[in-house]
Structures are given as C-alpha cells and as structure tokens.
C-alpha atoms as a PDB file:
ATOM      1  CA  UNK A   1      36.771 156.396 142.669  1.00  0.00           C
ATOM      2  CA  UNK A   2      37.645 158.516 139.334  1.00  0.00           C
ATOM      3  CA  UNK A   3      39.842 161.396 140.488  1.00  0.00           C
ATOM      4  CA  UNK A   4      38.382 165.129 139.812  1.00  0.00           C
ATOM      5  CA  UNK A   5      40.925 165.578 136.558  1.00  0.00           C
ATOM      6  CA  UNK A   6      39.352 162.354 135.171  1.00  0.00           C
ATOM      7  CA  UNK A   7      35.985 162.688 135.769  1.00  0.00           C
ATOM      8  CA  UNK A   8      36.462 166.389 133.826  1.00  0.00           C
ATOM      9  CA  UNK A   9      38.239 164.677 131.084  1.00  0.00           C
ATOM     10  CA  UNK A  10      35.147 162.792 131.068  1.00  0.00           C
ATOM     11  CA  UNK A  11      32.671 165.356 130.605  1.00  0.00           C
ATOM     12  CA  UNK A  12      34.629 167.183 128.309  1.00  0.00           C
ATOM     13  CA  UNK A  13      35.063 163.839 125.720  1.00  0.00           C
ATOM     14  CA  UNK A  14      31.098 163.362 126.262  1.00  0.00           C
ATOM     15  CA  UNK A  15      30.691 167.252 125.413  1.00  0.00           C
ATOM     16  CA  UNK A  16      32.760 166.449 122.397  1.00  0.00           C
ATOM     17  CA  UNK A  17      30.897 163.593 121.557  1.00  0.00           C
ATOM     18  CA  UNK A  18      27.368 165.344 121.846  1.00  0.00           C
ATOM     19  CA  UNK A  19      28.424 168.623 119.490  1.00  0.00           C
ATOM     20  CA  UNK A  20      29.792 166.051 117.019  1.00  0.00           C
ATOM     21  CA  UNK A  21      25.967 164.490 117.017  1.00  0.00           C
ATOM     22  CA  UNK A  22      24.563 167.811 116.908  1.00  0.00           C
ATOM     23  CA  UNK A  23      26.663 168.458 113.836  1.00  0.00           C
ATOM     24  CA  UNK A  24      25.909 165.242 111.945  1.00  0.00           C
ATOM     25  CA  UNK A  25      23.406 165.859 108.825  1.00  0.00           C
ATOM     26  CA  UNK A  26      20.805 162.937 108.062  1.00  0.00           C
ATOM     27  CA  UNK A  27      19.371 162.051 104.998  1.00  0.00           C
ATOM     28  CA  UNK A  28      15.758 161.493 106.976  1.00  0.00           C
ATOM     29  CA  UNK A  29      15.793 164.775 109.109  1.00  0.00           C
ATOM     30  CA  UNK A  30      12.281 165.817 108.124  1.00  0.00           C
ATOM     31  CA  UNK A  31      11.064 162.138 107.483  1.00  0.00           C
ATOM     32  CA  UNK A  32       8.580 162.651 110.326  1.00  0.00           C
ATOM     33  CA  UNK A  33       8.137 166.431 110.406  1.00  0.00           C
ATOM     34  CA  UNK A  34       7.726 167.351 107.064  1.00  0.00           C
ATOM     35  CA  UNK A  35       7.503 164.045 104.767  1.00  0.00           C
ATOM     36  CA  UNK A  36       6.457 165.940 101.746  1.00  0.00           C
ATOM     37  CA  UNK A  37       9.085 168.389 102.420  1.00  0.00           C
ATOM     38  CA  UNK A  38      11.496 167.419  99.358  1.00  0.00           C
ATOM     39  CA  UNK A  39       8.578 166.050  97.023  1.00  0.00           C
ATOM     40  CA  UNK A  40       7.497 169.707  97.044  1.00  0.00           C
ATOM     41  CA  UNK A  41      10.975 171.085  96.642  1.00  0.00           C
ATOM     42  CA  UNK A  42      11.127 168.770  94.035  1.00  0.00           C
ATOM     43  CA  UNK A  43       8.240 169.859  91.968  1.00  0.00           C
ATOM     44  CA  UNK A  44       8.804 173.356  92.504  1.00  0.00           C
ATOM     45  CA  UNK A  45      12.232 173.250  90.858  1.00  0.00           C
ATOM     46  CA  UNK A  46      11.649 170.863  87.865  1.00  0.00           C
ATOM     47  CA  UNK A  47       8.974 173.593  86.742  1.00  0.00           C
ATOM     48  CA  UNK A  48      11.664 176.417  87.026  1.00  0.00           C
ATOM     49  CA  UNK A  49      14.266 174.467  85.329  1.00  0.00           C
ATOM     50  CA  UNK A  50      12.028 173.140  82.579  1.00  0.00           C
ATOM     51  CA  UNK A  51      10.621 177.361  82.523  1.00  0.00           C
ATOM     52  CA  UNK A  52      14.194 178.298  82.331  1.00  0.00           C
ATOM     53  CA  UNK A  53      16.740 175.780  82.192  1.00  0.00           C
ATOM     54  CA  UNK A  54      19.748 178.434  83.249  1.00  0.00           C
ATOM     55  CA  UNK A  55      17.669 178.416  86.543  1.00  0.00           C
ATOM     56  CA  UNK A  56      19.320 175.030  87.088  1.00  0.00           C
ATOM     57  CA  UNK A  57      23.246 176.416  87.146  1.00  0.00           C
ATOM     58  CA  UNK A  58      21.585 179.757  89.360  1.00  0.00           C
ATOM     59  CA  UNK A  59      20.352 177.488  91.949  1.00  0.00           C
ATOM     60  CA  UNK A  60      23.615 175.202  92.058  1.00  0.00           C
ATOM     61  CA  UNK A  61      25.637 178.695  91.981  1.00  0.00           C
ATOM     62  CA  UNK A  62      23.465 179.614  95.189  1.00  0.00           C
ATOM     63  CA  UNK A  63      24.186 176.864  96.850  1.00  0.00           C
ATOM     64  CA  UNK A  64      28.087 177.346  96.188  1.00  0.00           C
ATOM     65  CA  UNK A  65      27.529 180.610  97.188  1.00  0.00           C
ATOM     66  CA  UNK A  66      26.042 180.125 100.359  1.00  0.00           C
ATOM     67  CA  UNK A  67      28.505 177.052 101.496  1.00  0.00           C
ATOM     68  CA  UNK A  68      31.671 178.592 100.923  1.00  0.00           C
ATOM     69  CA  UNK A  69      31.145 181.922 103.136  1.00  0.00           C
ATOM     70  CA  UNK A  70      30.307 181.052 106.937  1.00  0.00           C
ATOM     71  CA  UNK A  71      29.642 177.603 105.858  1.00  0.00           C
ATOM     72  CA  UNK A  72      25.835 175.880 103.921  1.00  0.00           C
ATOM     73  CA  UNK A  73      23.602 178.657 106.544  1.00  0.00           C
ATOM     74  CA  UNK A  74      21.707 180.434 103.620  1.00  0.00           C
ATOM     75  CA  UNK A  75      23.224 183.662 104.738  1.00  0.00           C
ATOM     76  CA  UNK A  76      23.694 184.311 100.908  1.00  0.00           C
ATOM     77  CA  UNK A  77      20.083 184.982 101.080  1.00  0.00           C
ATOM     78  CA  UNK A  78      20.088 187.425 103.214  1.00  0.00           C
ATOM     79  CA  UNK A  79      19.070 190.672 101.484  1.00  0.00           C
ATOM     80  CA  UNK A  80      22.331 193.165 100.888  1.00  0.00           C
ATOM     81  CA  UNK A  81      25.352 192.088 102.379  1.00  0.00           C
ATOM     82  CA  UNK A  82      26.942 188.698 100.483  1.00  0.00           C
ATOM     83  CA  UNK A  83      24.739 189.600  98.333  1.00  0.00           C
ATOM     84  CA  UNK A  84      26.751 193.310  97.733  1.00  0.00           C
ATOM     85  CA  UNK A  85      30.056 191.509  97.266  1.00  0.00           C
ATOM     86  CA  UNK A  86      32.202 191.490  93.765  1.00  0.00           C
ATOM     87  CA  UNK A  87      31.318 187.712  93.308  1.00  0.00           C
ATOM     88  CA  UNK A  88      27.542 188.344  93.673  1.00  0.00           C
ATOM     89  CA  UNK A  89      26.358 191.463  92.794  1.00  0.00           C
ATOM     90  CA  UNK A  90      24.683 191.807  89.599  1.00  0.00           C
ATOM     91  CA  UNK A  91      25.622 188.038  88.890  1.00  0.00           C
ATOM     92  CA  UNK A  92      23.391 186.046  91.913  1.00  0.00           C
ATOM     93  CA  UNK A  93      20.105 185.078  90.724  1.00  0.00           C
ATOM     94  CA  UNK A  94      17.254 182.554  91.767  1.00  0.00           C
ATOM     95  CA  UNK A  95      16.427 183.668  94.874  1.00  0.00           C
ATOM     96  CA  UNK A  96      12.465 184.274  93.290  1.00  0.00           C
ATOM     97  CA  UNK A  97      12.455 180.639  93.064  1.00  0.00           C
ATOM     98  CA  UNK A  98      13.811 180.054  96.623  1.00  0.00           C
ATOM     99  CA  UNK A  99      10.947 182.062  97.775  1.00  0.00           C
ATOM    100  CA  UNK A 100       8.495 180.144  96.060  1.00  0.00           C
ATOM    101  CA  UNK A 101       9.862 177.072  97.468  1.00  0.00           C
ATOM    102  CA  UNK A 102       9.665 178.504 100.474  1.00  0.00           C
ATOM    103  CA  UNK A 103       6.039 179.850 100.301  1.00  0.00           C
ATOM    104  CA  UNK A 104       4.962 176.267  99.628  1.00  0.00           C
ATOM    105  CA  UNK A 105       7.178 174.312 102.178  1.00  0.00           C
ATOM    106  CA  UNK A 106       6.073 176.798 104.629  1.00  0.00           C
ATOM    107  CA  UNK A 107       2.085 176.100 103.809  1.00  0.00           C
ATOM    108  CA  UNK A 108       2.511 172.951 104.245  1.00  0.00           C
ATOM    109  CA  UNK A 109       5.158 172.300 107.487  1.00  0.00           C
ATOM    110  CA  UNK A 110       5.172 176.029 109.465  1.00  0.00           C
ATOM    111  CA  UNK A 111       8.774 177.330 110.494  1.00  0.00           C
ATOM    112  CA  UNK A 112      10.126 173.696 110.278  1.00  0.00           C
ATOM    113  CA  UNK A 113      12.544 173.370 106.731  1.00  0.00           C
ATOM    114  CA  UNK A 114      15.338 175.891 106.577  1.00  0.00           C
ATOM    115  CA  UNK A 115      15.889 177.964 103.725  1.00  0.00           C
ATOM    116  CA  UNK A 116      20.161 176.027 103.825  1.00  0.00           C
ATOM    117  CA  UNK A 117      18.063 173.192 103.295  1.00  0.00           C
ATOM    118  CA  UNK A 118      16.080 174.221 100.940  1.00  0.00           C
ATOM    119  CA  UNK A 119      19.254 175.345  98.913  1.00  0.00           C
ATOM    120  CA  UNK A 120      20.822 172.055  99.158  1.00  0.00           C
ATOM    121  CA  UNK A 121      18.285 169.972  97.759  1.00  0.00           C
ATOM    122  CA  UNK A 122      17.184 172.317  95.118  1.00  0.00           C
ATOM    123  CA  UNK A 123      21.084 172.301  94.028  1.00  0.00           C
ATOM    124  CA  UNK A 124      20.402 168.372  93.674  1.00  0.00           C
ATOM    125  CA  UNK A 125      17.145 168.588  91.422  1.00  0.00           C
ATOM    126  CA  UNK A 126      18.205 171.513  89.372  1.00  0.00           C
ATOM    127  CA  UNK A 127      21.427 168.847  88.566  1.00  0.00           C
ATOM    128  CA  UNK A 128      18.561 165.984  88.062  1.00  0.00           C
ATOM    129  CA  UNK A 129      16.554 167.866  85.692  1.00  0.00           C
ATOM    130  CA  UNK A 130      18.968 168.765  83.440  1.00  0.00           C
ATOM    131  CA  UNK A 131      19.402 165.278  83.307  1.00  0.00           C
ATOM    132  CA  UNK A 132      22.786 164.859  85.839  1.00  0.00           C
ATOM    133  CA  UNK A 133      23.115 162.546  88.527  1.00  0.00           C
ATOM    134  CA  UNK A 134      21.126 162.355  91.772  1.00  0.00           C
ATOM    135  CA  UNK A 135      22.516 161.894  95.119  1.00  0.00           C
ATOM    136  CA  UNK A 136      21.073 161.865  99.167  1.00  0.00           C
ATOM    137  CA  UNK A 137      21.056 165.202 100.334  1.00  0.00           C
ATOM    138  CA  UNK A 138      21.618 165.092 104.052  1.00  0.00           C
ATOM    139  CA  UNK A 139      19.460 167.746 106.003  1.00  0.00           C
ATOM    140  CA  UNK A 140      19.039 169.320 109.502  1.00  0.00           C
ATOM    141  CA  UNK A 141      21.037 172.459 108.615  1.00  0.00           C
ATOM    142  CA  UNK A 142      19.614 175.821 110.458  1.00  0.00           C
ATOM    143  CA  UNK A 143      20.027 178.909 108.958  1.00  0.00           C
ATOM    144  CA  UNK A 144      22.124 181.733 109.930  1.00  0.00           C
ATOM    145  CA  UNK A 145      20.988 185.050 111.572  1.00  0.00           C
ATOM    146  CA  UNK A 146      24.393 187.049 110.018  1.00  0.00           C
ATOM    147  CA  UNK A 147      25.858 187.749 106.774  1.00  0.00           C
ATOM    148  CA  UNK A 148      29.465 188.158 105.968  1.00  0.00           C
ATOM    149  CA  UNK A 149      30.529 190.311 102.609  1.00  0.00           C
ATOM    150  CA  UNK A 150      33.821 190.993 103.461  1.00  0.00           C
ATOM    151  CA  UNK A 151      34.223 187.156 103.790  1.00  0.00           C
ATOM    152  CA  UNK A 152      32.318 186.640 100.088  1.00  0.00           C
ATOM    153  CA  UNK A 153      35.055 188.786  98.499  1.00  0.00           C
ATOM    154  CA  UNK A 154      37.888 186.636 100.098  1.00  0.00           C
ATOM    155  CA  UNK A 155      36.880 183.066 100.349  1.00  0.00           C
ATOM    156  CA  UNK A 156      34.632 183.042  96.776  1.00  0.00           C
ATOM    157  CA  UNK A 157      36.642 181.913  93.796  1.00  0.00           C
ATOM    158  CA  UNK A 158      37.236 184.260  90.893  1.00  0.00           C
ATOM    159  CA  UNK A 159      37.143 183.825  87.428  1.00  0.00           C
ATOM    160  CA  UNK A 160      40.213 185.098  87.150  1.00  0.00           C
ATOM    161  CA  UNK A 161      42.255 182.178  89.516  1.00  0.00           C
ATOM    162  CA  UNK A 162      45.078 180.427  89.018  1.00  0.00           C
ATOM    163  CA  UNK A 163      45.156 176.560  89.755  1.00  0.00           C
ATOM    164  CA  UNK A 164      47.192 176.838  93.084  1.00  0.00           C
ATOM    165  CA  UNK A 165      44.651 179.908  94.321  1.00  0.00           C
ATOM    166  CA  UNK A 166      41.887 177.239  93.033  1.00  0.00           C
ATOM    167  CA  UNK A 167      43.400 174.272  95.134  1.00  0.00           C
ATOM    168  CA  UNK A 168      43.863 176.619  98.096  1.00  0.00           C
ATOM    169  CA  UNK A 169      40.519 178.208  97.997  1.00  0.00           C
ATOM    170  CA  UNK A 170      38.702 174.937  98.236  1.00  0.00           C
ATOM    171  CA  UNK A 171      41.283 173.009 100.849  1.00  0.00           C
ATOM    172  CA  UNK A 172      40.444 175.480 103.608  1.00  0.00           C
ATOM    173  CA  UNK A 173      37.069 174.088 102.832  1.00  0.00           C
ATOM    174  CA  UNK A 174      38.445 170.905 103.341  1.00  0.00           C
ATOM    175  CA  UNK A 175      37.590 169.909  99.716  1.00  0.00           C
ATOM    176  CA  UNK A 176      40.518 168.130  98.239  1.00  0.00           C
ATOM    177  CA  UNK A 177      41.738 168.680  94.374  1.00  0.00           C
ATOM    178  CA  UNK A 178      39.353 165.952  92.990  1.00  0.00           C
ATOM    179  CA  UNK A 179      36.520 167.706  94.316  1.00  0.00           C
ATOM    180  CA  UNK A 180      37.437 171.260  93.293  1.00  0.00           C
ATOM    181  CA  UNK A 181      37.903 169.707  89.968  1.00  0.00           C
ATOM    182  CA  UNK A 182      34.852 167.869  90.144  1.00  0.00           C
ATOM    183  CA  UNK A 183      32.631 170.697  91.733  1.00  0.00           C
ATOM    184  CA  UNK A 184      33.725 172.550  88.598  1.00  0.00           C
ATOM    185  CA  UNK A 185      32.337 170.500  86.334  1.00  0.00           C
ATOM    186  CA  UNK A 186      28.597 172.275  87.115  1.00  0.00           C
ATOM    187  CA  UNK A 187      30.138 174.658  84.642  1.00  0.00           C
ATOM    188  CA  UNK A 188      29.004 172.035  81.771  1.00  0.00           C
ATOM    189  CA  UNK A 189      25.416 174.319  82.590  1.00  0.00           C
ATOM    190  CA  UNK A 190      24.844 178.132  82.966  1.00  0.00           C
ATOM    191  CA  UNK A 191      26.538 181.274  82.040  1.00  0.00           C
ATOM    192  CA  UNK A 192      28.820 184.004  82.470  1.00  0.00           C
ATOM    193  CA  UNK A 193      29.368 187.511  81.465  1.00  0.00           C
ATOM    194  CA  UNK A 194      31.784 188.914  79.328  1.00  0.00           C
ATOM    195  CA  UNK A 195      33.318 191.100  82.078  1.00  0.00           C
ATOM    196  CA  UNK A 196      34.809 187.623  83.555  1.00  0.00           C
ATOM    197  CA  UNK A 197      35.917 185.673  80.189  1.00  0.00           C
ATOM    198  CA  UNK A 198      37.215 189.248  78.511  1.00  0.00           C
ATOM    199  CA  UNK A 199      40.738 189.375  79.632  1.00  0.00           C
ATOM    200  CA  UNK A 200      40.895 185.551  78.647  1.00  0.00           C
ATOM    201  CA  UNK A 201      39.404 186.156  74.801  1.00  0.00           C
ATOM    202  CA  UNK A 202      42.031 189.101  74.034  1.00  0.00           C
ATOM    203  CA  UNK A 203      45.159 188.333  76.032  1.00  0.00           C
ATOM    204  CA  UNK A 204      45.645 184.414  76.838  1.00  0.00           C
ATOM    205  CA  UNK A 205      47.216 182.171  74.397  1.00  0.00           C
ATOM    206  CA  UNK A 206      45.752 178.980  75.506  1.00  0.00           C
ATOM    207  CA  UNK A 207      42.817 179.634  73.720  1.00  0.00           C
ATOM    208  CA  UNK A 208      40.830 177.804  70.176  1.00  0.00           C
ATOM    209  CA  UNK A 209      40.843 180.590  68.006  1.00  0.00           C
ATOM    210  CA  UNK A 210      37.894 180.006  66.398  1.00  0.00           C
ATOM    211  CA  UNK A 211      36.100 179.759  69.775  1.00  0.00           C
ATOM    212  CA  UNK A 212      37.581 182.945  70.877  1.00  0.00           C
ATOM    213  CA  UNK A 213      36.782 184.759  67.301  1.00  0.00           C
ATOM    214  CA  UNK A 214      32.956 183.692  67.741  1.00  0.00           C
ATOM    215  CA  UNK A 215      32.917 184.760  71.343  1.00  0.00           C
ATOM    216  CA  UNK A 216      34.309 188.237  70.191  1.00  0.00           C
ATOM    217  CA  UNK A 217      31.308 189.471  68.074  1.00  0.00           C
ATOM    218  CA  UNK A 218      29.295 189.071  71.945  1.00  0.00           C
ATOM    219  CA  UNK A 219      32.176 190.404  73.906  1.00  0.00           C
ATOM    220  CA  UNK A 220      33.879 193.513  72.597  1.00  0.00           C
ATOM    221  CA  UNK A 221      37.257 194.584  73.648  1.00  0.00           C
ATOM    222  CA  UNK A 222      36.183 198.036  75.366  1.00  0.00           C
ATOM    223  CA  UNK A 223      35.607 197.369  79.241  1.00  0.00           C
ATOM    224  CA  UNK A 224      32.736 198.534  79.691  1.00  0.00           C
ATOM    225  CA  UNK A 225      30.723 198.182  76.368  1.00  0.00           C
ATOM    226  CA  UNK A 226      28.671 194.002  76.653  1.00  0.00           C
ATOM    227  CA  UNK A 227      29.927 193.574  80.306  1.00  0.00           C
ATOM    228  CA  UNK A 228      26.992 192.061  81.265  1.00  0.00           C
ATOM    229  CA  UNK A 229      26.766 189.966  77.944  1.00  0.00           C
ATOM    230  CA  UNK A 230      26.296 186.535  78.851  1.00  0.00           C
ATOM    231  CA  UNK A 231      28.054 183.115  77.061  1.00  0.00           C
ATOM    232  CA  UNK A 232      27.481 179.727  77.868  1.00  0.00           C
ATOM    233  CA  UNK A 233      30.246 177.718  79.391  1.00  0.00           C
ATOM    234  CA  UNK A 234      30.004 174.872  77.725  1.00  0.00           C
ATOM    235  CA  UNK A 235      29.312 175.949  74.419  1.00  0.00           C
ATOM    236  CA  UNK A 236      28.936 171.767  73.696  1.00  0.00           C
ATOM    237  CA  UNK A 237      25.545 171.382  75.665  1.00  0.00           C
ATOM    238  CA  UNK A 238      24.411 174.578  77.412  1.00  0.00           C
ATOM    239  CA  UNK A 239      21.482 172.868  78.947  1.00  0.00           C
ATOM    240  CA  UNK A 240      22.605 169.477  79.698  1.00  0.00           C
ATOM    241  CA  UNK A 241      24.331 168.462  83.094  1.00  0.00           C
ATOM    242  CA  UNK A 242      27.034 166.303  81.305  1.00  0.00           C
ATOM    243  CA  UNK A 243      31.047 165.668  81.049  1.00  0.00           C
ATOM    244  CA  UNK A 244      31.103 168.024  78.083  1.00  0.00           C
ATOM    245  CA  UNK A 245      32.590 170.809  80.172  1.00  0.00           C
ATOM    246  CA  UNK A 246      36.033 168.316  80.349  1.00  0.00           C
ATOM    247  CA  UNK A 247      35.591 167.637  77.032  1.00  0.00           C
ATOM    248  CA  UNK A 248      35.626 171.272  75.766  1.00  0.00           C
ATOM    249  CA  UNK A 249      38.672 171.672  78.315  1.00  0.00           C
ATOM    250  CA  UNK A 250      40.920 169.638  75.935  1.00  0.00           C
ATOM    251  CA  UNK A 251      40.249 171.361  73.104  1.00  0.00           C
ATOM    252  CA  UNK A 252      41.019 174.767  75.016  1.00  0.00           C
ATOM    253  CA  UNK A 253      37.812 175.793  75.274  1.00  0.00           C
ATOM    254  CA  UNK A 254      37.332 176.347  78.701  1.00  0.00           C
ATOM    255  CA  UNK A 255      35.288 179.796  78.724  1.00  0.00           C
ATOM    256  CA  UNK A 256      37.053 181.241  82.044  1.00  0.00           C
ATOM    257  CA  UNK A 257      40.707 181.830  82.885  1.00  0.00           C
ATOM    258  CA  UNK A 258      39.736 179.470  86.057  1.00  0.00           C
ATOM    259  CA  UNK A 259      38.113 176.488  83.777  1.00  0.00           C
ATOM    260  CA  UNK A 260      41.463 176.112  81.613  1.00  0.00           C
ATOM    261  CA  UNK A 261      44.070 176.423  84.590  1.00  0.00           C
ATOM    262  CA  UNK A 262      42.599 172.607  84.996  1.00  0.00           C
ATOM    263  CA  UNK A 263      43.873 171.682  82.274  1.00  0.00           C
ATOM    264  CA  UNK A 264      47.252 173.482  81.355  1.00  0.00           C
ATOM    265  CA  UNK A 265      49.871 171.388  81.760  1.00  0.00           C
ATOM    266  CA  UNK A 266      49.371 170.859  85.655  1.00  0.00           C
ATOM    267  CA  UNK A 267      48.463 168.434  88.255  1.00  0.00           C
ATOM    268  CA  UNK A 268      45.195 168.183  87.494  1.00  0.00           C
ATOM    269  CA  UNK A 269      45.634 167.453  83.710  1.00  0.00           C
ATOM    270  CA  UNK A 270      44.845 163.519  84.326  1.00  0.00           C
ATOM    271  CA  UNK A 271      41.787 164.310  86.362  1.00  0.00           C
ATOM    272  CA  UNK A 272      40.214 166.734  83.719  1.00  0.00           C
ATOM    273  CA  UNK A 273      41.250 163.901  80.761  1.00  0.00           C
ATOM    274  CA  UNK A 274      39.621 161.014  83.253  1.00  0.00           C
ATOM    275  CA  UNK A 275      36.700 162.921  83.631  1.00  0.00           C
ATOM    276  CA  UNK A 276      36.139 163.775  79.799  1.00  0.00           C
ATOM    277  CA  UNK A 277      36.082 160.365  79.173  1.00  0.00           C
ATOM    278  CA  UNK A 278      34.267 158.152  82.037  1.00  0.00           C
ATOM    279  CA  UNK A 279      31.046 160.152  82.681  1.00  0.00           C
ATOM    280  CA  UNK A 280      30.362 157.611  85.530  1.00  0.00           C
ATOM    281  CA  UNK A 281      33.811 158.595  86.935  1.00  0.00           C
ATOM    282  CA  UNK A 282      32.489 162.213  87.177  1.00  0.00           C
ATOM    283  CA  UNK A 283      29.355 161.432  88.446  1.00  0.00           C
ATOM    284  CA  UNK A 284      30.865 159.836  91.325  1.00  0.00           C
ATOM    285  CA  UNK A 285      33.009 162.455  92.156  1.00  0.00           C
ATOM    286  CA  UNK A 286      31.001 164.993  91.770  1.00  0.00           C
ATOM    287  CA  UNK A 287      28.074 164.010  93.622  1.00  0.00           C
ATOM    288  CA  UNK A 288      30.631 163.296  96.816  1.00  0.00           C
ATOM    289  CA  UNK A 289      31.993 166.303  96.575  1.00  0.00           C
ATOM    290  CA  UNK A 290      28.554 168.139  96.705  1.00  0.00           C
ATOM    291  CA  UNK A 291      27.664 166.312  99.656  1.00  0.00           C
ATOM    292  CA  UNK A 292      31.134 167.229 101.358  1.00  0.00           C
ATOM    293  CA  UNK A 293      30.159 171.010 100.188  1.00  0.00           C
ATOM    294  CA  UNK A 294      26.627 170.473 101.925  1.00  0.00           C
ATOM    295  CA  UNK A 295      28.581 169.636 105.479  1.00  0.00           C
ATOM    296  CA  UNK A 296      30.585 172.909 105.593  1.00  0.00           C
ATOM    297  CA  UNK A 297      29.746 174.466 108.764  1.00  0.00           C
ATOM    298  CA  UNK A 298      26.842 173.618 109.152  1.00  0.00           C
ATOM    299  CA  UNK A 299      24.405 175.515 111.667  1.00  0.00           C
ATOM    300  CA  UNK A 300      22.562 172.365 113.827  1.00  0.00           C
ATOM    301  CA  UNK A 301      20.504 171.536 117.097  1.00  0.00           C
ATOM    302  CA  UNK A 302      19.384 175.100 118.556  1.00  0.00           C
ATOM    303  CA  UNK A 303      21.933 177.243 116.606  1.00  0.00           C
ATOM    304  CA  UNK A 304      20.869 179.578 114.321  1.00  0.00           C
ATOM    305  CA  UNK A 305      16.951 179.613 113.401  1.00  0.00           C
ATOM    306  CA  UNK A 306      14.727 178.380 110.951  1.00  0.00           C
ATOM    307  CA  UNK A 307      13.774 181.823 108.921  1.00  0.00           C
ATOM    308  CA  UNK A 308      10.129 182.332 107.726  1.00  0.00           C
ATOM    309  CA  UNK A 309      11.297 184.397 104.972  1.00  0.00           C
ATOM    310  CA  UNK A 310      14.980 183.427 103.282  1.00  0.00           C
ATOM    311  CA  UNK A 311      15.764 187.106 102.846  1.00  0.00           C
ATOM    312  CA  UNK A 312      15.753 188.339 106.434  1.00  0.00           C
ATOM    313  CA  UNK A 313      16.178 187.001 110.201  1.00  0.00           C
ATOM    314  CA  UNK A 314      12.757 186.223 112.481  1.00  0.00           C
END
C-alpha cells in the first residue's frame, strides 16, 4: 500500500500534469464551437489592411502590446490603464477594428472567442496581407479581467534601448535573441513618430546621412514642434511584410535607436546580415517566435472570462 507522503506526491504530479493541459494552446480550439470563427477574422482584417495598410503593423503592435504585459490576455484593450502608459498612449491604435471583429464573431458564436484570441490571429493576417508569411495560430486563450500600466511602462521596450536592455527585455519573456531579433523584423511595416527617432537623427553617428537629412525636413530639432510626425520604418517597402527592414539595417538605416543596436558591431550582427539575405530564414524565425509570443501567460480553462466587449470586463 502507497504510504500517505507518496500518494500526496501523487496528487500533486497529477495536479501538475492537469494545469500544464489547461495551459496548452491548440490550433483547433474553436473547430467545433465556432468553425467560422477565423474565416471571419480573416475577412474582417484583409478589408482593414487593404483600407489602410498601416492597420497591418497597428494590429501586430497590439498584439505585442498585449503579450508582453501580464502575458497574450487582451488586457491592452482594456479602456485606460495599459492603455495610459508612455509606450501606448497617443501611439496604440486599431482597437476600432478589434471591435468590429468582435461585433461579427460575436453574431455569429455568442460569448465563445476571446478578444486575446482575436488579437492573435488578426496579428497573423495583418502579416499575410501585406504579403508575409502565415503560420498556425494556437487558440484557447481567455481574456483577462485586470490591467497593469505600471507593468506597460517597465516590461514594454523603448525606442530608445540598448541591445543588452533589448536581449533582457525579451528573455524574461522567455524569448531568446533570435526571436527578439526576429520579432523585430515587423518593423519592415508601420510607423513611428518623430518624438522616438529624434534623438537618433541629431545626435547618433551611426546614421546614413542622407537618410537622416531627408528625415529632418519631417522631424525638426525643437522637442515639441512634429512630435507626433510619423516616418516609415522601412523606408525600402513601407507596406510590404518583407526582409527589407535587415536590409536597410546594413546600410544604417535603421529608423530607431533600438532597430540599429542590432546591428552595431554586436552579437547579433550575423543574425541581422543572415536575415537580410535568406528571406526564408526570416520567415522561419519569425513566425516561431510569434507563436512563442502567443504562449506567454496565457489565461486558460475557467480563468479569466471571455469579454463581450474587448474594452471592459462582463
């Protein structure tokens, strides 16, 4: 007969076992409750991209967003809070188009796809139609009844980062280098504001002068005065989810302080000059690491809830 310290070794390995299953994602979650689920996602998110292709980088930004603070729960969506929080505010956008997602999900499947889930796989067909890879999304995430700003300010990347802050931020993730590298690489679409490439135009070295000099005439000098101007960064193909972004990187022409660190004479000089030249290589990397990004804490089982409306709890 087991003795009593065996039999609760027992039932705490089967414990362990069960919240590991309750964790685990699957590409077929919604196969049987929703099956038109990610058709309609699908649809709704080509039109916004093909509307306004920058829609594509807002909706892979949200997803970023929402991942790296309390892990993929959509709590970025929550109205105020992350959303109040230097990295966000006045910078966040998309979230009309998450609601219009989740108007039509919701007519079709009541209070059954999350609004984290929703997130994820619009991050994967924004990257599809601006003609990037596609990947499986794995589902089942719940979404999160709390919001965490103080947590956005710390656990965000800035523009401003060095490459060891970079490597750091993303390995308490439990994203390794290649990823953070290759998660960068969405960069090839979208834009920023001058506030965040400003200090990098007038005071780094590292620079293509000409780039900086056209930059300029958007960006003035004066905090303050164009903050909010925007630039695209990749100046190559703005619109087109490509290997550009590596490219432009090796001719020092990485729009942020954060985009050249990866290629400055560091460690990840090889990775940045692989990428820029094996598109497939990218591809592959990136699309693992944005499933690895999808698994972050995610909210599963009975945790959490599955919102009605992305911007506020039930």
């Amino acid at each position: 007969m087991a003795s009593a310290s065996s039999v609760s070794l027992m039932l705490l390995v089967a414990a362990a076992m069960a919240s590991a299953a309750s964790a685990q994602l699957s590409a077929t979650f919604y196969d049987t409750s929703c099956p038109n689920a990610l058709s309609t996602i699908k649809s709704a998110v080509t039109a916004a991209v093909n509307s306004e292709p920058r829609m594509g980088a807002s909706l892979v930004r949200l997803h970023f967003h929402d991942c790296f603070v309390q892990g993929c729960d959509a709590s970025v969506l929550l109205s105020g809070q992350e959303q109040n929080a230097g990295p966000n505010a006045g910078s966040l956008r998309g979230f009309n188009v998450v609601d219009n997602i989740k108007t039509q999900v919701e007519a079709i499947c009541s209070q059954t796809v999350s609004c984290a889930d929703i997130l994820a796989v619009a991050a994967r067909d924004s990257v599809v139609a601006l003609g990037g890879p596609s990947w499986t999304v794995l589902l089942g995430r719940r979404d999160s009844t709390t919001a965490n700003e103080s947590q956005a300010n710390t656990d965000l990347p800035a523009p401003s980062s060095s490459l060891a802050e970079l490597i750091g931020n993303f390995s308490r993730k439990g994203l390794d280098v290649t990823d953070m590298v290759a998660l960068s690489g969405a960069h090839t679409i979208g834009q920023a504001q001058c506030q965040n490439f400003r200090d990098r135009l007038y005071n780094e070295t590292n620079i293509d002068s000409s780039f900086a000099t056209a930059l300029k005439a958007n960006c003035p000098r004066p905090t303050g005065s164009g903050d909010s101007n925007l630039a695209p960064l990749d100046t190559t193909t703005p619109n087109a989810f490509d290997s550009a972004y590596y490219t432009n990187l090796l001719s020092n022409k990485g729009l942020l302080h954060s985009d050249q660190v990866l290629f400055n004479g560091g460690s990840t000089d090889n990775t940045v000059r692989n990428f820029s030249s094996n598109t497939a290589a990218f591809n592959s990397a990136f699309t693992a690491a944005m499933v690895k990004m999808g698994n972050i804490s995610p909210l599963t089982g009975t945790q959490g809830q599955i919102r009605l409306n992305c911007s506020k709890v039930n």
